[in-house]
N, C-alpha and C. Protein backbone atom coordinates (compact mmCIF):
# COMPACT_ATOMS: atom_id res chain seq x y z
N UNK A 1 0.85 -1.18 0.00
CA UNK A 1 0.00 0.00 0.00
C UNK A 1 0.90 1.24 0.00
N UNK A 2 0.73 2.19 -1.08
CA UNK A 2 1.72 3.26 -1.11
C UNK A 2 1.30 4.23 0.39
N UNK A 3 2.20 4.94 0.40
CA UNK A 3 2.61 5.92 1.88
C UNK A 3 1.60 7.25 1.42
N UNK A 4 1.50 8.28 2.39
CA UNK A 4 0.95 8.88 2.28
C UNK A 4 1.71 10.04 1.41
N UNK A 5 3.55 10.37 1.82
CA UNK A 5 4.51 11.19 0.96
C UNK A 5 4.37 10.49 -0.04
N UNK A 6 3.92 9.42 -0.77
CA UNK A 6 4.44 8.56 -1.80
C UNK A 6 3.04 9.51 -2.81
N UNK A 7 1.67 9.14 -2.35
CA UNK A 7 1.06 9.93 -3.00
C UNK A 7 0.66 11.16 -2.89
N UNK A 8 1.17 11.91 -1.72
CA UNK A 8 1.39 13.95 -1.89
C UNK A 8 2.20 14.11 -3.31
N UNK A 9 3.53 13.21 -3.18
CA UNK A 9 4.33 13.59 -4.83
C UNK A 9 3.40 13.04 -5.68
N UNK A 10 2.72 11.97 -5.47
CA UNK A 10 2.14 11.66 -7.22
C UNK A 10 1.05 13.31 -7.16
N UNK A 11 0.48 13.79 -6.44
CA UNK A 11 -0.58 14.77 -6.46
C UNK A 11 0.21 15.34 -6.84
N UNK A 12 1.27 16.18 -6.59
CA UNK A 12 2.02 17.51 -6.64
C UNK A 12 2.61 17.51 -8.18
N UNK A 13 3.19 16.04 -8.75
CA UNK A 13 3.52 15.56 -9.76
C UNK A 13 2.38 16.07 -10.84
N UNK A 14 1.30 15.70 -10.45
CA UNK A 14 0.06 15.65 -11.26
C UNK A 14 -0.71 17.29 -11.38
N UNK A 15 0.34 18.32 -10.71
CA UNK A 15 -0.46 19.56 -10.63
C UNK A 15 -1.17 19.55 -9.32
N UNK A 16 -1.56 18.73 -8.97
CA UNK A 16 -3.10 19.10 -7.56
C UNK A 16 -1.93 19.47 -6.32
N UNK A 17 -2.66 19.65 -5.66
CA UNK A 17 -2.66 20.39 -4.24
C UNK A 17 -3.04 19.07 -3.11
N UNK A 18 -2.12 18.36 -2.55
CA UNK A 18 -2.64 17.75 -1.78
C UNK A 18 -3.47 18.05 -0.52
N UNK A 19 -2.25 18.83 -0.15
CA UNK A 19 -2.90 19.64 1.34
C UNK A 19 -3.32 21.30 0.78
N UNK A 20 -4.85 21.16 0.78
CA UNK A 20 -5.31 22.33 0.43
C UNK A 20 -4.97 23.32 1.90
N UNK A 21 -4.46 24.83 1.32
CA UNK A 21 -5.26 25.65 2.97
C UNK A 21 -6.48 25.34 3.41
N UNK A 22 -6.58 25.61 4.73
CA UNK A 22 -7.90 25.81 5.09
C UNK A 22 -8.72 27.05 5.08
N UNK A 23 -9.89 26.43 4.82
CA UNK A 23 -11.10 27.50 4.46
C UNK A 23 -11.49 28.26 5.88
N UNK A 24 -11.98 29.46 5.90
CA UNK A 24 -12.70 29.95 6.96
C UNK A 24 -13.86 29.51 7.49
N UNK A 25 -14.49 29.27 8.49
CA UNK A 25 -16.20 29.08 8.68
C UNK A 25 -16.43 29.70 7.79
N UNK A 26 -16.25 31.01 7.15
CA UNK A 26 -17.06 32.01 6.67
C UNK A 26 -17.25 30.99 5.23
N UNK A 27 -16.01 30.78 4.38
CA UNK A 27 -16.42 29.96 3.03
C UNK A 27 -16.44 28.74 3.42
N UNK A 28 -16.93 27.91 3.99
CA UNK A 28 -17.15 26.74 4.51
C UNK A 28 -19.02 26.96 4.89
N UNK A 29 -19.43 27.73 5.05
CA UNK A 29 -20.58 28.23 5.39
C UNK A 29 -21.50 28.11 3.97
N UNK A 30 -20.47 29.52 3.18
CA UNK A 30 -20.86 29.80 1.81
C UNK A 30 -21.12 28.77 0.92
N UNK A 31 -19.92 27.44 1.19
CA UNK A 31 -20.22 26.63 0.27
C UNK A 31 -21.13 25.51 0.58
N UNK A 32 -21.65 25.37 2.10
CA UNK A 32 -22.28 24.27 2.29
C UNK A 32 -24.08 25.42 1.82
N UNK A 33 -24.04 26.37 1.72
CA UNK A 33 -25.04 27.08 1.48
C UNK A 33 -25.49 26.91 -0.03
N UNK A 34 -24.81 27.00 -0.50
CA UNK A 34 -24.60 26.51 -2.28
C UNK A 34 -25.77 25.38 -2.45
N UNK A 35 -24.69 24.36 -1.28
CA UNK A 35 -26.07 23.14 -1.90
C UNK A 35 -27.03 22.64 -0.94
N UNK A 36 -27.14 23.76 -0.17
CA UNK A 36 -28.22 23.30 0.95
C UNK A 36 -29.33 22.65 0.69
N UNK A 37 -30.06 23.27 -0.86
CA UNK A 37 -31.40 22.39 -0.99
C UNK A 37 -30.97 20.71 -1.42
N UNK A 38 -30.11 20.95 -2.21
CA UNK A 38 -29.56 19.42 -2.43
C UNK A 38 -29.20 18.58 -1.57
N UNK A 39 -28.54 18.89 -0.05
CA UNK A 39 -28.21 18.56 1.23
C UNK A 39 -29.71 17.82 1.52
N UNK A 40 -30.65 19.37 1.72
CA UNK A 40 -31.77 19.06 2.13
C UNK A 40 -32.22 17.96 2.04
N UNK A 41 -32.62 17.91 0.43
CA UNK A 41 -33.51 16.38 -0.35
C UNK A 41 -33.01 15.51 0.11
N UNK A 42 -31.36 15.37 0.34
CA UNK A 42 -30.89 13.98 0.56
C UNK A 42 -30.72 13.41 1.99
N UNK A 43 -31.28 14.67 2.86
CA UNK A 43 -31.13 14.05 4.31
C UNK A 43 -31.97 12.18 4.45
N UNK A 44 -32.78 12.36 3.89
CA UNK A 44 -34.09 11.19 4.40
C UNK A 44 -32.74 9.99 3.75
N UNK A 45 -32.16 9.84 2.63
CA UNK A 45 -31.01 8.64 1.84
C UNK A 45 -30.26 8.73 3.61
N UNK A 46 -29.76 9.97 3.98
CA UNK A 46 -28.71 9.92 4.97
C UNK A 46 -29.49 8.99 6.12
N UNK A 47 -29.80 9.28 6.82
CA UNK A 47 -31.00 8.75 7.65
C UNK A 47 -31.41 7.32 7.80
N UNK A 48 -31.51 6.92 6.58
CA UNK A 48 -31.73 5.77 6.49
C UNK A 48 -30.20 5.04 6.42
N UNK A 49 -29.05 5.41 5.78
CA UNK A 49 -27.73 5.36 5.89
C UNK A 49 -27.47 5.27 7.13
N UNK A 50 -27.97 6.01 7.81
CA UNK A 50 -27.47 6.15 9.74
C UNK A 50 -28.29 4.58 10.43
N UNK A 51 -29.46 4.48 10.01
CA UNK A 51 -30.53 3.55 10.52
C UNK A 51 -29.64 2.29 10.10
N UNK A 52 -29.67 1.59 8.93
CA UNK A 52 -28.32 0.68 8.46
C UNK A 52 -27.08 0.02 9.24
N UNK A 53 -26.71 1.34 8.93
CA UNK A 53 -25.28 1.32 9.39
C UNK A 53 -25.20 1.07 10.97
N UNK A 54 -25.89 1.61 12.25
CA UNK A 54 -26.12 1.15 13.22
C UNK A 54 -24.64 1.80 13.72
N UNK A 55 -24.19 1.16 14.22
CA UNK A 55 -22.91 1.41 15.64
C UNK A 55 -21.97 -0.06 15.03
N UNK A 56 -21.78 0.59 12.77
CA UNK A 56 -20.56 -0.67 12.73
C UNK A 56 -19.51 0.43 12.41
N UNK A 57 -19.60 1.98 13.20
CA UNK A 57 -18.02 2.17 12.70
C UNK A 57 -18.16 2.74 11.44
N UNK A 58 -19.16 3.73 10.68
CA UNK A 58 -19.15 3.97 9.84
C UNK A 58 -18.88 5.55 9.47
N UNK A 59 -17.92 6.18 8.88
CA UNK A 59 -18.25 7.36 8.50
C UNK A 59 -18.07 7.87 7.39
N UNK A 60 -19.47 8.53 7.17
CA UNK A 60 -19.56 8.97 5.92
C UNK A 60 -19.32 10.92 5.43
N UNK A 61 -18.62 11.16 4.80
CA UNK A 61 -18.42 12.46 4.47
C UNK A 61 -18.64 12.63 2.69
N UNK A 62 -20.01 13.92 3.17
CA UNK A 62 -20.30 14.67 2.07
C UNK A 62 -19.57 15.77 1.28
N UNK A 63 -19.00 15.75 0.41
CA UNK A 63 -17.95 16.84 0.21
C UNK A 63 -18.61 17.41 -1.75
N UNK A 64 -18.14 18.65 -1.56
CA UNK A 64 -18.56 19.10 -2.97
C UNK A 64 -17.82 19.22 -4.22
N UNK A 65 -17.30 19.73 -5.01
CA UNK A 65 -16.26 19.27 -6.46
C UNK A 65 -15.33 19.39 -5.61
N UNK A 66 -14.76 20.44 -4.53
CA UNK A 66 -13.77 20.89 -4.55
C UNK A 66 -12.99 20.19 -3.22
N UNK A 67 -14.10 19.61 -2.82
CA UNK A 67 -13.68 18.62 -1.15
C UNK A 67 -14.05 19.42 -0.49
N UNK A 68 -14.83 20.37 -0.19
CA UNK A 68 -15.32 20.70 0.70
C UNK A 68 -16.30 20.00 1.60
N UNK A 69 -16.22 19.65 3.00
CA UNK A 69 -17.14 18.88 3.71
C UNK A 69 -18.08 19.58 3.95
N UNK A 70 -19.20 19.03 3.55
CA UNK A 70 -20.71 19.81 3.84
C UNK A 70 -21.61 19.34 4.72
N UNK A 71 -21.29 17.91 4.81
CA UNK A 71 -21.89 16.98 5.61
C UNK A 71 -21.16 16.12 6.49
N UNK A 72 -21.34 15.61 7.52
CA UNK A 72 -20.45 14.47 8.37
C UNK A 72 -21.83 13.73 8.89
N UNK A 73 -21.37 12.38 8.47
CA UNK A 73 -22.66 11.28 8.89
C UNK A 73 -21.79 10.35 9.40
N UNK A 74 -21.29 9.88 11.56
CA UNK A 74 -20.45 9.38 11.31
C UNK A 74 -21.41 8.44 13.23
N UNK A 75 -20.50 7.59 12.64
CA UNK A 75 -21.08 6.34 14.14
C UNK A 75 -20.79 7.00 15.37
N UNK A 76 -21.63 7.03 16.69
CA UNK A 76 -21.52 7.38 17.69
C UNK A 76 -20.64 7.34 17.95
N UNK A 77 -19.78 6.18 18.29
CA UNK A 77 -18.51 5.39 19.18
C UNK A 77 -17.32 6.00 17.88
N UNK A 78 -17.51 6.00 16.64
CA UNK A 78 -16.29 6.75 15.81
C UNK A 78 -16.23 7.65 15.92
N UNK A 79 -17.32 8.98 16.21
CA UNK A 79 -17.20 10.05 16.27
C UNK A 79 -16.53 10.64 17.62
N UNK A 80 -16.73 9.78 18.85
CA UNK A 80 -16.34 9.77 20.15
C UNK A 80 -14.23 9.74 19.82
N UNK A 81 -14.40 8.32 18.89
CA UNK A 81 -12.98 8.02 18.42
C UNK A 81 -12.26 9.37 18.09
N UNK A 82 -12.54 9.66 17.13
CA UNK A 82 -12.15 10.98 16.66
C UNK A 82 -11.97 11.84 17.17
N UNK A 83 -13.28 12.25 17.81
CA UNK A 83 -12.90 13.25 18.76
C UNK A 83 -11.76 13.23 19.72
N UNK A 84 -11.59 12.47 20.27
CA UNK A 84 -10.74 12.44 21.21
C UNK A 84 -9.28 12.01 20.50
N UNK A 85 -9.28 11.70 19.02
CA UNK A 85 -7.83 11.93 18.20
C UNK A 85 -7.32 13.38 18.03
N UNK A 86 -8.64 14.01 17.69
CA UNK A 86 -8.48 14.96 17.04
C UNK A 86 -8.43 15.65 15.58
């Protein structure tokens, strides 16, 4: 399984930006605002995604062309995980 420096150079190689800056709340706001009605419609798919999935450890992230996270749909006990990674 390649490394994580192994594919920053293939990105950087390839033109992209691995590690984008970070956005402000302010455009992080703007862009989850963009597709809010689309967010909207798809809460009930999420929902049922959450109902499913139960407490196996699942997380799901909504992101838009650009990777922006708009959504976080993630298991109790992973989100606990995380949190406390950081």
């Amino acid at each position: 399984m390649p490394s994580v420096p192994t594919g920053s150079r293939r990105c950087s190689n390839a033109g992209q930006r691995p590690w984008a800056p970070r956005l402000t709340d302010s455009e992080v706001q703007q862009a989850r605002s963009l597709q809010d009605s689309l967010l909207h419609s798809a809460e009930p798919v999420f929902e049922r995604l959450r109902y499913l999935g139960g407490n196996s450890g699942y997380c799901v992230l909504v992101s838009d062309a650009n990777g922006v996270v708009l959504r976080e749909y993630i298991d109790s006990n992973r989100a606990q995980e995380l949190a406390q990674k950081g």
